[in-house]
Protein backbone atom coordinates (compact mmCIF):
# COMPACT_ATOMS: atom_id res chain seq x y z
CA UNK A 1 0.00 0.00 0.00
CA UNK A 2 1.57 3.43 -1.09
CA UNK A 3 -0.17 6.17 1.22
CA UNK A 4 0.06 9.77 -0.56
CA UNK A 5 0.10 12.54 2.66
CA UNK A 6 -3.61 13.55 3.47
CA UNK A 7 -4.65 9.73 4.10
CA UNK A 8 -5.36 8.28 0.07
CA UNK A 9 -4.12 4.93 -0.24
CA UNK A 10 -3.32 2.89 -3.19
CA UNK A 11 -2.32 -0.81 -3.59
CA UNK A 12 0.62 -2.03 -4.59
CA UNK A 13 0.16 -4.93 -7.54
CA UNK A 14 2.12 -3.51 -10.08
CA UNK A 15 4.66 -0.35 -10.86
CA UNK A 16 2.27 0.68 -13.61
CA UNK A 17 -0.92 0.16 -11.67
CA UNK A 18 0.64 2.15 -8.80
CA UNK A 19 2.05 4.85 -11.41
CA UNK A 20 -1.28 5.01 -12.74
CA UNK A 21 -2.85 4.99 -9.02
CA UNK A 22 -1.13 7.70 -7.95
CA UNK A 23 -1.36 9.77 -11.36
CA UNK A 24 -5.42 9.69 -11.09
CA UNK A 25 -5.08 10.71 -7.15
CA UNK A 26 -2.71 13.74 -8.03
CA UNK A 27 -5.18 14.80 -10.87
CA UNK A 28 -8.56 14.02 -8.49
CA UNK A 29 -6.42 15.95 -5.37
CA UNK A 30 -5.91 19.08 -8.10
CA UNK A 31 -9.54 18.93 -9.16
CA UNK A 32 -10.90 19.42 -5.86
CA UNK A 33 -9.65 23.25 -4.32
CA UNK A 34 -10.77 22.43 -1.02
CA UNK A 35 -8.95 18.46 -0.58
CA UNK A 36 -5.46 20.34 -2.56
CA UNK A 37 -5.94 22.78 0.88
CA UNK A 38 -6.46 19.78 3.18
CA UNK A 39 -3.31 17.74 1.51
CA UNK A 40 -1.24 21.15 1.82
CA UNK A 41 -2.24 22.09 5.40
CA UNK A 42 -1.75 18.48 5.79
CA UNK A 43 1.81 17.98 4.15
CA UNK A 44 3.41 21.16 6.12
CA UNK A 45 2.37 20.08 9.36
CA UNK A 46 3.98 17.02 8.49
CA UNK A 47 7.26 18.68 7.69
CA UNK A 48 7.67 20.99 10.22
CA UNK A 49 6.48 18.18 12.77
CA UNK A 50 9.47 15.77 11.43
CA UNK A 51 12.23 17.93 9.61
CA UNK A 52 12.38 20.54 12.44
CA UNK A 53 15.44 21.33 13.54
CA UNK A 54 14.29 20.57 17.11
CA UNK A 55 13.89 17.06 15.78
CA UNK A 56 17.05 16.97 13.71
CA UNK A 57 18.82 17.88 17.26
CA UNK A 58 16.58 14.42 19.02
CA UNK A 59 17.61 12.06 15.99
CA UNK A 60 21.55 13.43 15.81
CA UNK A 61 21.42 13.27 19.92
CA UNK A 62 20.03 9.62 19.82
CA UNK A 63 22.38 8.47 17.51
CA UNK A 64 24.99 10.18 19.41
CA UNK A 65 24.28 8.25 22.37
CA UNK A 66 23.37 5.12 20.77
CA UNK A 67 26.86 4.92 19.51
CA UNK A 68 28.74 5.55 22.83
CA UNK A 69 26.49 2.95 24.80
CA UNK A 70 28.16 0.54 22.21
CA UNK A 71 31.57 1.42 22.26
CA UNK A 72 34.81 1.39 20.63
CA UNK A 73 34.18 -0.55 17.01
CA UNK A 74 35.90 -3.70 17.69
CA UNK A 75 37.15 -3.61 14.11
CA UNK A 76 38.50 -0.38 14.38
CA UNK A 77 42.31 -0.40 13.45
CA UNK A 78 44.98 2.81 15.19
């Protein structure tokens, strides 16, 4: 299932069904002012909520700390 932002779902048979799929939602989303707003207002939140740099600090932070809990690389050659 390929999910477009704003909720609309297509299966995934083929690459040209899902090409197609997603082709007709893009034209049916452009066709209809009021769902394009929804998908926008939709697809910003969804930025700022994940590509903040607030959240860019928590992932590089995690990762950070997930790499000291587990050490010196036991391959690693000096």
């Amino acid at each position: 299932m390929v999910r477009l932002v704003g909720g609309s779902a297509v299966p995934v048979e083929s690459p040209e069904q899902v090409i197609e799929d997603l082709a007709n939602e893009v034209v049916r989303v452009a066709d209809d002012r009021e769902r394009m707003r929804e998908v926008a207002a939709e697809a910003s939140r969804r930025v700022a909520e994940h590509y903040s740099a607030d959240n860019y600090d928590r992932v590089i932070d995690r990762a950070y700390a997930m790499a000291v809990e587990a050490g010196p690389w036991q391959g690693r050659r000096d």
